[in-house]
PDB file of N, CA and C in Angstrom:
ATOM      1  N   UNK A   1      22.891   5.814  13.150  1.00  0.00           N
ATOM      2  CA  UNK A   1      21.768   5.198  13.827  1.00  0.00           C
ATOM      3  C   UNK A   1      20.997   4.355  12.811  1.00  0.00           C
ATOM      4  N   UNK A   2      20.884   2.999  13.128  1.00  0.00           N
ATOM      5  CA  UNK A   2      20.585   2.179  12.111  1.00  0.00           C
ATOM      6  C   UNK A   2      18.963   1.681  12.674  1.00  0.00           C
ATOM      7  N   UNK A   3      18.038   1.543  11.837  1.00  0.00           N
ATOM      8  CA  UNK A   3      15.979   1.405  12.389  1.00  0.00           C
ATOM      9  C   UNK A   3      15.899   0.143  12.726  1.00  0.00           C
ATOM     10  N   UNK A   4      15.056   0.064  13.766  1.00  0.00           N
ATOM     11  CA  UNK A   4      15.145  -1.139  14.599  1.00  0.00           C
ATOM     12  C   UNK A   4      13.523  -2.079  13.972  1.00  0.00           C
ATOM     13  N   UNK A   5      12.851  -0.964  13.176  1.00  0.00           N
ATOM     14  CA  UNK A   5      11.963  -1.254  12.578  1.00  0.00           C
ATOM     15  C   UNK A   5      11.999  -2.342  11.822  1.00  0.00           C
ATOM     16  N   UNK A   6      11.115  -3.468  12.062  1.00  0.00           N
ATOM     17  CA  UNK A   6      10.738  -4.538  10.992  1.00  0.00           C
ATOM     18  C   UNK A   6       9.384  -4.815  10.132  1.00  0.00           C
ATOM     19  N   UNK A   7       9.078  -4.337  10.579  1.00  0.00           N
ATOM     20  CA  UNK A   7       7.552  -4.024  10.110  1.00  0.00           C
ATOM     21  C   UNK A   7       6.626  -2.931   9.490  1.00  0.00           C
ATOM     22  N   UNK A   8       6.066  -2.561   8.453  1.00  0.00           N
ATOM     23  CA  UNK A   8       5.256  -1.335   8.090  1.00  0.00           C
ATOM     24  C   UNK A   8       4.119  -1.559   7.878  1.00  0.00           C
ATOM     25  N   UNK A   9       3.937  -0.061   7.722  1.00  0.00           N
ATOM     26  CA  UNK A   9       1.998  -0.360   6.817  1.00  0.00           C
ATOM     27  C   UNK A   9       1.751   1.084   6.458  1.00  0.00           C
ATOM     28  N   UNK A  10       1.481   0.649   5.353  1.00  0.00           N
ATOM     29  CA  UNK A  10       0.496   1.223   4.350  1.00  0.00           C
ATOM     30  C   UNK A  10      -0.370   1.890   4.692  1.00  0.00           C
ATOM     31  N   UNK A  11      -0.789   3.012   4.393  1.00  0.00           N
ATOM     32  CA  UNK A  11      -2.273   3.247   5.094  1.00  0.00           C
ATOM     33  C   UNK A  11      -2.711   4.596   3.899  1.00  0.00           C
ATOM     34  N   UNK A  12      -3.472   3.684   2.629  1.00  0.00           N
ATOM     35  CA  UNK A  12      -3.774   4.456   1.955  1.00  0.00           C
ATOM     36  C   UNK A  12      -5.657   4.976   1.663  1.00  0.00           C
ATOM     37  N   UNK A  13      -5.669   5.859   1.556  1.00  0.00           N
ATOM     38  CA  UNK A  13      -7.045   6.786   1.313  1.00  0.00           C
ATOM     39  C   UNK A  13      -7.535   6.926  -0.009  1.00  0.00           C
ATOM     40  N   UNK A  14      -8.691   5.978  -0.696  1.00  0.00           N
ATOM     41  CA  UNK A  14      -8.879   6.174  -1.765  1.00  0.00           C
ATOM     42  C   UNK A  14      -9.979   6.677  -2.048  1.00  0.00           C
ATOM     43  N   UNK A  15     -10.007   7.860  -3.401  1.00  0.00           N
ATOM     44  CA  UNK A  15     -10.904   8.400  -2.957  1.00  0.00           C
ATOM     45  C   UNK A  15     -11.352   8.490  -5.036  1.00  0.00           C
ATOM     46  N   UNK A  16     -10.464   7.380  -5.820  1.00  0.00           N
ATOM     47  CA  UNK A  16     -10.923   7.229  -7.231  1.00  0.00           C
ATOM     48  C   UNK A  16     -12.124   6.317  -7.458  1.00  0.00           C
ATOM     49  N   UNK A  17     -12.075   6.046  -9.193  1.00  0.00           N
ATOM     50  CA  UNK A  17     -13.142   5.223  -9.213  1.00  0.00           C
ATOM     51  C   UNK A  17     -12.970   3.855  -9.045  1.00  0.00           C
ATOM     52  N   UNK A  18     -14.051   3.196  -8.985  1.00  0.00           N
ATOM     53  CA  UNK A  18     -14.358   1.794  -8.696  1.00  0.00           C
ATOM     54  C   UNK A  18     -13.562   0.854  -9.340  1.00  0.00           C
ATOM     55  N   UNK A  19     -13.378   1.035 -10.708  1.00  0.00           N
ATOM     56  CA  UNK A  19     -13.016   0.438 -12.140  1.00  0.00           C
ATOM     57  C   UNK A  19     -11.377   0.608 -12.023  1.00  0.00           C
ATOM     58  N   UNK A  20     -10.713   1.276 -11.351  1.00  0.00           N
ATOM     59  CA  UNK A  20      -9.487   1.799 -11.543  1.00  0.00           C
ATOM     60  C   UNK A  20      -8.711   1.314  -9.780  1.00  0.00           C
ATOM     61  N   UNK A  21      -9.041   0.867  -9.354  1.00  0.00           N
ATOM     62  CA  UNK A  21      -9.143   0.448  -8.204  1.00  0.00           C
ATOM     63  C   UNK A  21      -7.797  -1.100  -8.035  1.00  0.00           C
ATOM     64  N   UNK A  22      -7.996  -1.564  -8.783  1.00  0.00           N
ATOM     65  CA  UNK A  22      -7.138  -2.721  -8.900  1.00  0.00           C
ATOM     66  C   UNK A  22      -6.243  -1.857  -9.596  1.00  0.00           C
ATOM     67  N   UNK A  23      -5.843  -1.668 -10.422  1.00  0.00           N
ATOM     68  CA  UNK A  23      -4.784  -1.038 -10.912  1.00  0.00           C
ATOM     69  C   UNK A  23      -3.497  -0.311 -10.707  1.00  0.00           C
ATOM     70  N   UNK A  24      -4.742   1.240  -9.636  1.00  0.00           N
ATOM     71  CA  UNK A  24      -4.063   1.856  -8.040  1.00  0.00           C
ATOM     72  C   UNK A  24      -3.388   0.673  -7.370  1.00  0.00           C
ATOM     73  N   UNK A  25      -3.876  -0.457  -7.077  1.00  0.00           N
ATOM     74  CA  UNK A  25      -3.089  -1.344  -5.749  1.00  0.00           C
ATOM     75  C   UNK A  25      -2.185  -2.058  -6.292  1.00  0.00           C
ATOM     76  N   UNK A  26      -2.187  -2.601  -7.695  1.00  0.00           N
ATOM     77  CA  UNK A  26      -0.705  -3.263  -8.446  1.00  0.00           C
ATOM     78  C   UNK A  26       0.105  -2.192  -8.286  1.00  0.00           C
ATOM     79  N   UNK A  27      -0.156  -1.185  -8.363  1.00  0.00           N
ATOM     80  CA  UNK A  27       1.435   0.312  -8.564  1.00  0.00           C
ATOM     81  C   UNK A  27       1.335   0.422  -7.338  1.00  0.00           C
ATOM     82  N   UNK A  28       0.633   0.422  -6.277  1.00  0.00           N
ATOM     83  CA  UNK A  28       1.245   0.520  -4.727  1.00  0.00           C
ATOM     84  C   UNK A  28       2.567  -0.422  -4.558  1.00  0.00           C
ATOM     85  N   UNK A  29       1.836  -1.638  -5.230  1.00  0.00           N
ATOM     86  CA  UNK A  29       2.718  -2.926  -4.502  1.00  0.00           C
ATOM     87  C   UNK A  29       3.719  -3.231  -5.671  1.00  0.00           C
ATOM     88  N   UNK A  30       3.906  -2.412  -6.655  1.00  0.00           N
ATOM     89  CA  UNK A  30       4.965  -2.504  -7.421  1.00  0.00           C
ATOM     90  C   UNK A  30       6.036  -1.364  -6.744  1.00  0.00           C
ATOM     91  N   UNK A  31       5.437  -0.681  -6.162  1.00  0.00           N
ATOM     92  CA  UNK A  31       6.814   0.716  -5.603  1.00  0.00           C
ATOM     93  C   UNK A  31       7.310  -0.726  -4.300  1.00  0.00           C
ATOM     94  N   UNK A  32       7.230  -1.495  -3.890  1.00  0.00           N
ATOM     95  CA  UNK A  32       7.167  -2.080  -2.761  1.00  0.00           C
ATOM     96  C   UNK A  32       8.877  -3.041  -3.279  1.00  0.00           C
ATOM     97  N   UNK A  33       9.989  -2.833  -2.450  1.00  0.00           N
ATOM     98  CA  UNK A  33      10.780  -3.784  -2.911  1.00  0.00           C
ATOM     99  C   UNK A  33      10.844  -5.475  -2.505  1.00  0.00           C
ATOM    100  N   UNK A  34      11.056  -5.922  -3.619  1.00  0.00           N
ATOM    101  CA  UNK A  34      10.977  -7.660  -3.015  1.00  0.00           C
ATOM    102  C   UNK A  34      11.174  -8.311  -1.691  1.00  0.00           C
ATOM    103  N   UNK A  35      12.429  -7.568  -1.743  1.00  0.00           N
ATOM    104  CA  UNK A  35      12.485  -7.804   0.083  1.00  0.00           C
ATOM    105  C   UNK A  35      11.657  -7.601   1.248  1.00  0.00           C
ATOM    106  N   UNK A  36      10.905  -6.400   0.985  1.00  0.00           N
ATOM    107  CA  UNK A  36      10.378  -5.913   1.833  1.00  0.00           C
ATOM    108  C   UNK A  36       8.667  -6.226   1.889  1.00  0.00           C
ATOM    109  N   UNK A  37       8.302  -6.890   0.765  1.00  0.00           N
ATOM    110  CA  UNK A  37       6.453  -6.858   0.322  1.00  0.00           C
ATOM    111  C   UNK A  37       6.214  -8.002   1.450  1.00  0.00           C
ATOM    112  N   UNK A  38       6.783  -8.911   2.422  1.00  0.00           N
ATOM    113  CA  UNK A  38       6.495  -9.654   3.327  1.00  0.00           C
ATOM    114  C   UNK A  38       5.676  -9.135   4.797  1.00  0.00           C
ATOM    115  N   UNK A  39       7.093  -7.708   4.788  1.00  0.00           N
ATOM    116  CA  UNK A  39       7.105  -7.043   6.317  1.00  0.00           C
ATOM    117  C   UNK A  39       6.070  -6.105   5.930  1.00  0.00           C
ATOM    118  N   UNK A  40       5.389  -5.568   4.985  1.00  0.00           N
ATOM    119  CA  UNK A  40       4.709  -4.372   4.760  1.00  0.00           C
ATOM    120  C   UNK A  40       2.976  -4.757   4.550  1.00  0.00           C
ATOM    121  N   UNK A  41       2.579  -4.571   5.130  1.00  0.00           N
ATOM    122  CA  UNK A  41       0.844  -4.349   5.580  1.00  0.00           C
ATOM    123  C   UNK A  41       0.180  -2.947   4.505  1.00  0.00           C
ATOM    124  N   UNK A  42      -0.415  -3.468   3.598  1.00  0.00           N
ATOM    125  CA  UNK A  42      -1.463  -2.284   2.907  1.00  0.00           C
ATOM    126  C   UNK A  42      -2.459  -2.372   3.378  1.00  0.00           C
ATOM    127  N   UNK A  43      -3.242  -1.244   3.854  1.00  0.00           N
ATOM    128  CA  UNK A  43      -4.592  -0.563   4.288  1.00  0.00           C
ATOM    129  C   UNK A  43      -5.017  -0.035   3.522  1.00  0.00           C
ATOM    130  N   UNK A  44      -6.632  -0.047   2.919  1.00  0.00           N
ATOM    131  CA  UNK A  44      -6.623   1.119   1.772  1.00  0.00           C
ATOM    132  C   UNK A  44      -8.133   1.164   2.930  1.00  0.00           C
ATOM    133  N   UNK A  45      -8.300   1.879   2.604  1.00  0.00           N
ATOM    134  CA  UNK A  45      -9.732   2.681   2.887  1.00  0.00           C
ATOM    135  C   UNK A  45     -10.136   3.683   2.410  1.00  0.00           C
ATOM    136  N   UNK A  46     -11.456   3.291   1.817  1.00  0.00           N
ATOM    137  CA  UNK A  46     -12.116   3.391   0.276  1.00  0.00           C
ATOM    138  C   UNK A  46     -13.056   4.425   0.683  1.00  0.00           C
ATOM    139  N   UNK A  47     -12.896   5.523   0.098  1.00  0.00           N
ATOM    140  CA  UNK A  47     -13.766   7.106   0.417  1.00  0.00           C
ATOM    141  C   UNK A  47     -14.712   7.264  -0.812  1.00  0.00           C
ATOM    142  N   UNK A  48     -14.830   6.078  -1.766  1.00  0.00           N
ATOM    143  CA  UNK A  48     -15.819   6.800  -2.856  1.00  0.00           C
ATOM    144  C   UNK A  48     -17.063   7.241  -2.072  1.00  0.00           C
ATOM    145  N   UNK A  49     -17.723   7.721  -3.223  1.00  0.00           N
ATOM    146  CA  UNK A  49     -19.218   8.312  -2.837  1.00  0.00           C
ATOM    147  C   UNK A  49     -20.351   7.132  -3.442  1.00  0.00           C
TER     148      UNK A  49
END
């Protein structure tokens, strides 16, 4: 059974600091393969205090 899926998303919960923030989202979108960083949608939603 082969996924009929073309599309994703991301849907990440952050809950570090401010300063470290860009960093977290380059290593999201580095696990991300070339092929695929088009079809894939990141969400972050930001839980600091």
């Amino acid at each position: 059974m082969s996924s009929q899926v073309k599309y994703g998303i991301y849907l990440i919960f952050y809950f570090g600091k401010r300063k470290n923030k860009d960093l977290f989202m380059s290593r999201i979108k580095n696990t991300i393969l070339e092929k695929y960083i088009k079809q894939i949608e990141i969400i972050t939603i930001d839980l600091q205090k």
